[in-house]
Every structure is written in structure tokens, then in C-alpha cells.
N, C-alpha and C. Protein backbone atom coordinates (compact mmCIF):
# COMPACT_ATOMS: atom_id res chain seq x y z
N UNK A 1 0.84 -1.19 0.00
CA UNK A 1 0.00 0.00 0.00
C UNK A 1 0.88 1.24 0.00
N UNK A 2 0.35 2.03 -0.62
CA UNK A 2 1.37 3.27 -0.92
C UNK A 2 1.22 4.34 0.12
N UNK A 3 2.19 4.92 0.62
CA UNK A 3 2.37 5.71 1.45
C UNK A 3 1.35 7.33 1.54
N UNK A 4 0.96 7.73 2.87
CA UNK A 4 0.12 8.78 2.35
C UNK A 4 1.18 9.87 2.36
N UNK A 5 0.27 10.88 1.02
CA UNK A 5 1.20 11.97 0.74
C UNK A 5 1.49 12.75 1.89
N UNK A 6 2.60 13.22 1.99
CA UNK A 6 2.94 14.29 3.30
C UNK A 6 2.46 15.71 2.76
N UNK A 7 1.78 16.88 3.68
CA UNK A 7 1.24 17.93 3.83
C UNK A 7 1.88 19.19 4.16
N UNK A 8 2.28 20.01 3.60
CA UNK A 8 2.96 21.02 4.34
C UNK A 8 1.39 22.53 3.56
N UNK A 9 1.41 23.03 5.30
CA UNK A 9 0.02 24.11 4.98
C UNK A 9 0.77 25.23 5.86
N UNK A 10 0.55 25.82 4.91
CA UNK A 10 1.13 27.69 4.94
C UNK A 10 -0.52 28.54 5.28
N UNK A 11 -0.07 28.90 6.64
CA UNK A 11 -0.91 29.69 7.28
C UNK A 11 -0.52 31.16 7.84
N UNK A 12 -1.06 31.87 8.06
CA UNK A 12 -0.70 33.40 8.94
C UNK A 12 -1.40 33.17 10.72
N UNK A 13 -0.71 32.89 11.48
CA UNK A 13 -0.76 33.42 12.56
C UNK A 13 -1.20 34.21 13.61
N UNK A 14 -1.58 34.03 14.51
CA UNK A 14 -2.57 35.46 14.42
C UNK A 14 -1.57 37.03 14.96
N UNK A 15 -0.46 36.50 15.18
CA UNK A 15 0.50 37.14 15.78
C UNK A 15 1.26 38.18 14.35
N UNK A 16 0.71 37.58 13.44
CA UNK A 16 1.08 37.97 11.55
C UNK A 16 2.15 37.39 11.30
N UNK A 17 3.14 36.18 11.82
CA UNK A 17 4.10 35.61 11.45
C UNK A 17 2.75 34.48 10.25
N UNK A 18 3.84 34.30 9.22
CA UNK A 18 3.65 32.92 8.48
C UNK A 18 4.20 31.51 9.33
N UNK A 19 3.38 30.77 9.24
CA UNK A 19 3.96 29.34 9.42
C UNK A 19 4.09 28.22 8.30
N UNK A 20 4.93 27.46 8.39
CA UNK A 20 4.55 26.17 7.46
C UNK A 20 4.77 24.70 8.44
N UNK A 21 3.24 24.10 8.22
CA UNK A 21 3.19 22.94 8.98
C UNK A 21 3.75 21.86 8.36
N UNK A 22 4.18 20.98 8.51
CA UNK A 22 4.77 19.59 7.79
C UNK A 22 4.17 18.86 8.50
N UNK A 23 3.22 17.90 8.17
CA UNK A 23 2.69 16.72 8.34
C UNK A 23 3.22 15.34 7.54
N UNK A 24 3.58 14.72 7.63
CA UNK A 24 3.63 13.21 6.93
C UNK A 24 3.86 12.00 7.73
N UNK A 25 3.89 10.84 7.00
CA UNK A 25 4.50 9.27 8.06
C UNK A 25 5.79 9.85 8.77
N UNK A 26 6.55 10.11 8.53
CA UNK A 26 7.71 10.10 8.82
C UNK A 26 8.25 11.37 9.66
N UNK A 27 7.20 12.29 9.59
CA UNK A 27 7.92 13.67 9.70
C UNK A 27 7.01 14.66 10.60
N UNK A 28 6.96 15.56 11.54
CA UNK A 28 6.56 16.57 11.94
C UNK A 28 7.04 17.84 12.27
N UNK A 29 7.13 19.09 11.79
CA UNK A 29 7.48 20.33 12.01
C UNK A 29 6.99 21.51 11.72
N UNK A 30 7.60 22.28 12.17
CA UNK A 30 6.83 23.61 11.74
C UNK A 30 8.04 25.08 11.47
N UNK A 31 8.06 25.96 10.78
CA UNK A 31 8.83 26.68 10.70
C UNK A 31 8.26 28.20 10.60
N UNK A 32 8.83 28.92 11.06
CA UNK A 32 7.84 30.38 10.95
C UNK A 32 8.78 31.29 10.02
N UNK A 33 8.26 32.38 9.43
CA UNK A 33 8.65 33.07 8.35
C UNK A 33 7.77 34.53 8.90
N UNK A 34 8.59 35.82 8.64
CA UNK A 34 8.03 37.00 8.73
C UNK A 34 7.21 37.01 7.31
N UNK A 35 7.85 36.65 6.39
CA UNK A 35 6.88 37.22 5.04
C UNK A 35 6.31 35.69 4.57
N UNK A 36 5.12 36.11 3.95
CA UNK A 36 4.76 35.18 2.80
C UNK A 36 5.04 34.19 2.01
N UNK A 37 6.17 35.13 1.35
CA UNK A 37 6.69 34.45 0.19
C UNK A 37 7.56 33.55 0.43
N UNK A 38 8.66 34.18 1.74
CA UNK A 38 9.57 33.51 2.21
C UNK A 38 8.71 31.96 2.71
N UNK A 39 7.56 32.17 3.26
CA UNK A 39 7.01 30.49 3.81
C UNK A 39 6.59 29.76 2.66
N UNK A 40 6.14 30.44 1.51
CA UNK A 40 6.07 29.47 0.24
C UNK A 40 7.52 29.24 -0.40
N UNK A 41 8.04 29.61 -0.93
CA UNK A 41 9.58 29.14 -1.12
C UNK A 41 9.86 28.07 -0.35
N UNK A 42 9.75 28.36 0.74
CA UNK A 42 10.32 27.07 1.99
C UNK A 42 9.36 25.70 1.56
N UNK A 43 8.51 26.38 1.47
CA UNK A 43 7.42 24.76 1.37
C UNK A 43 7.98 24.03 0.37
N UNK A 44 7.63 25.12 -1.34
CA UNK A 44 7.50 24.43 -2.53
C UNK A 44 9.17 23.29 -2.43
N UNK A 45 10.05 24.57 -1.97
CA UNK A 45 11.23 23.66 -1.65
C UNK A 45 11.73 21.84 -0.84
N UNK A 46 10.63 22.39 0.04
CA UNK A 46 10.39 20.76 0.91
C UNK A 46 9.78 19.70 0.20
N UNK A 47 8.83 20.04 -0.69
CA UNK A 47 7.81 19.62 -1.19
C UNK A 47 8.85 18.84 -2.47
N UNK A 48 9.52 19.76 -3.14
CA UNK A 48 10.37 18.81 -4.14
C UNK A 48 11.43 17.91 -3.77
N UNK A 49 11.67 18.23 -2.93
CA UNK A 49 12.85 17.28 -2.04
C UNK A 49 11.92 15.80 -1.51
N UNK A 50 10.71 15.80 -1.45
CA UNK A 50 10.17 14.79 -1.46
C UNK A 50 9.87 13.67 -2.92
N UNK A 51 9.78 12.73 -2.62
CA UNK A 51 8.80 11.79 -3.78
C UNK A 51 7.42 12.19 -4.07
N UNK A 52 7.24 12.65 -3.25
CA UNK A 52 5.27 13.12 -3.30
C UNK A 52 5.19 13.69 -1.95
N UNK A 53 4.53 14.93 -2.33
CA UNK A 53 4.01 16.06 -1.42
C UNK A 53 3.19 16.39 -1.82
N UNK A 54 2.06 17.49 -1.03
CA UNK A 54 0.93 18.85 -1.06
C UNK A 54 1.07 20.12 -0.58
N UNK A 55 0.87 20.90 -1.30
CA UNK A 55 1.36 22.24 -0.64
C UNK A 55 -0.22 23.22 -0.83
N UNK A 56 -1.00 23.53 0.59
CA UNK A 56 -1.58 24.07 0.84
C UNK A 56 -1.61 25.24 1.20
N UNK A 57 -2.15 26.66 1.01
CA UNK A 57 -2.29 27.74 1.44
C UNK A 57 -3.83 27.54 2.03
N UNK A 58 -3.72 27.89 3.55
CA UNK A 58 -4.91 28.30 4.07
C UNK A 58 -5.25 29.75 4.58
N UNK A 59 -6.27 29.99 4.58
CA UNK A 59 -6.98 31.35 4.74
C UNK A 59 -7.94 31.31 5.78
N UNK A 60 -7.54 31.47 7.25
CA UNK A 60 -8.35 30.76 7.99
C UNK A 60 -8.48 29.36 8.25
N UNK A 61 -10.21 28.88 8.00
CA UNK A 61 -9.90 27.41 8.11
C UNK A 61 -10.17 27.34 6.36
N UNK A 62 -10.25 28.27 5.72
CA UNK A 62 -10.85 27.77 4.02
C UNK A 62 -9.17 27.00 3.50
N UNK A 63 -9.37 26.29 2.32
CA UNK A 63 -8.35 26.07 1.69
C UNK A 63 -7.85 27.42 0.49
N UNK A 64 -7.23 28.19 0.34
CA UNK A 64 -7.41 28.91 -0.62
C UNK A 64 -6.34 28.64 -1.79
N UNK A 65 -5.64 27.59 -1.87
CA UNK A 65 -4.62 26.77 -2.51
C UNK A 65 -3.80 26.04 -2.80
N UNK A 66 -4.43 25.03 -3.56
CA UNK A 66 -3.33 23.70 -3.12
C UNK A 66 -2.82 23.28 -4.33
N UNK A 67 -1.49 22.31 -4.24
CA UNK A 67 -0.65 22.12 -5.32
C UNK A 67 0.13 20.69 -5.09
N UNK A 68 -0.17 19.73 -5.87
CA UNK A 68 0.59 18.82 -5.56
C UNK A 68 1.83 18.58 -6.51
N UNK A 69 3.06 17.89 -5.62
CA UNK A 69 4.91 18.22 -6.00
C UNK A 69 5.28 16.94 -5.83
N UNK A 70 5.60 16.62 -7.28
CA UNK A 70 6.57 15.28 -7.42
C UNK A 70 8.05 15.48 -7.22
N UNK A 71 8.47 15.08 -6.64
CA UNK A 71 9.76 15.03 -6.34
C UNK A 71 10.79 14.49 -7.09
N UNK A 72 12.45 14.23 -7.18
CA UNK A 72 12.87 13.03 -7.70
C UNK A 72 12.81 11.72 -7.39
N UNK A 73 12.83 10.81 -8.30
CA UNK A 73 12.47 9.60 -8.33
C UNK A 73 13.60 8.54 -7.36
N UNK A 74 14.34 9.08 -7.68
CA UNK A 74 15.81 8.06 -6.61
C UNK A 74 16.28 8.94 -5.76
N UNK A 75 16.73 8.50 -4.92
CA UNK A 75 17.29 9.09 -3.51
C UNK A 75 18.71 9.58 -3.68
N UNK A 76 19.46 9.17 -4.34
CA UNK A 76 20.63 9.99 -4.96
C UNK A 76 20.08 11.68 -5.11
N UNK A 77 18.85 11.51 -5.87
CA UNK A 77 18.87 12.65 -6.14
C UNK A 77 17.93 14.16 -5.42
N UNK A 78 17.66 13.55 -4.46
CA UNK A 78 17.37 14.45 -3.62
C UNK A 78 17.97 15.13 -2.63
N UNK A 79 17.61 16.53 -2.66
CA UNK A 79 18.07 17.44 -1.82
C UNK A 79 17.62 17.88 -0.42
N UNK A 80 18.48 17.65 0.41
CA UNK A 80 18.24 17.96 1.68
C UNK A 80 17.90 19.40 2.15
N UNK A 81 16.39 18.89 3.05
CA UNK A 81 15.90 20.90 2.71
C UNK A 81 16.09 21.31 5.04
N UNK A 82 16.93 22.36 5.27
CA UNK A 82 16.83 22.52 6.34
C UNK A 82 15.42 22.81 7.28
């Protein structure tokens, strides 16, 4: 059975920091970002360093964008994301 995709959801805070959550089998974290853009960069980045990811923007509790990220196929070739 195939593994479920791991989740990373880019939210605002109520404090106005960005966060990005990482959910998957294997993995839990979270990272905060003053700007926006800087927490999407970070994601889309995690997200390719995987085999299969989702990259969500939420707005509240709405979804307001999601994107799913194939990664490389062999482990050679993936990049380690801090």
C-alpha cells in the first residue's frame, strides 16, 4: 500500500508571522517566516525534495490553494531541505 502523501500548509498566525506545517508518516514540524513568500519558497522547496508532497495555502480554516509536487524519483537525487 502506498504511502500517504505528506502535507505542508502555509498559514498566517494570528500574531502575523507565516507558518509552514509539515505533516507526513515520517515527519513533523513547523517553521515560521516573517513574510509570505519567504514560507512558500520554503514549502514548494520541501515539497520537491520529497517523492510526493501537497502544498496548501490556508486562509483561515478555508483552503485557498493547493498544489501537488513530485519530487525526484531516486534518492541519490534528492536534496536535503533545512
Amino acid at each position: 500500500m502506498a504511502e500517504p502523501t505528506p502535507v505542508l500548509s502555509i498559514t498566517r498566525t494570528p500574531d502575523g508571522v507565516w507558518s509552514v506545517n509539515e505533516r507526513g508518516p515520517e515527519r513533523i514540524a513547523i517553521a515560521y517566516f516573517p513574510k509570505k513568500w519567504d514560507a512558500l519558497k520554503h514549502a514548494v522547496k520541501a515539497a520537491k525534495a520529497k517523492p510526493r508532497a501537497r502544498v496548501v495555502v490556508l486562509e483561515g480554516s478555508d483552503v485557498r490553494l493547493s498544489r501537488d509536487y513530485t519530487g525526484p524519483s531516486s534518492p541519490g537525487e534528492r536534496v536535503e531541505v533545512p
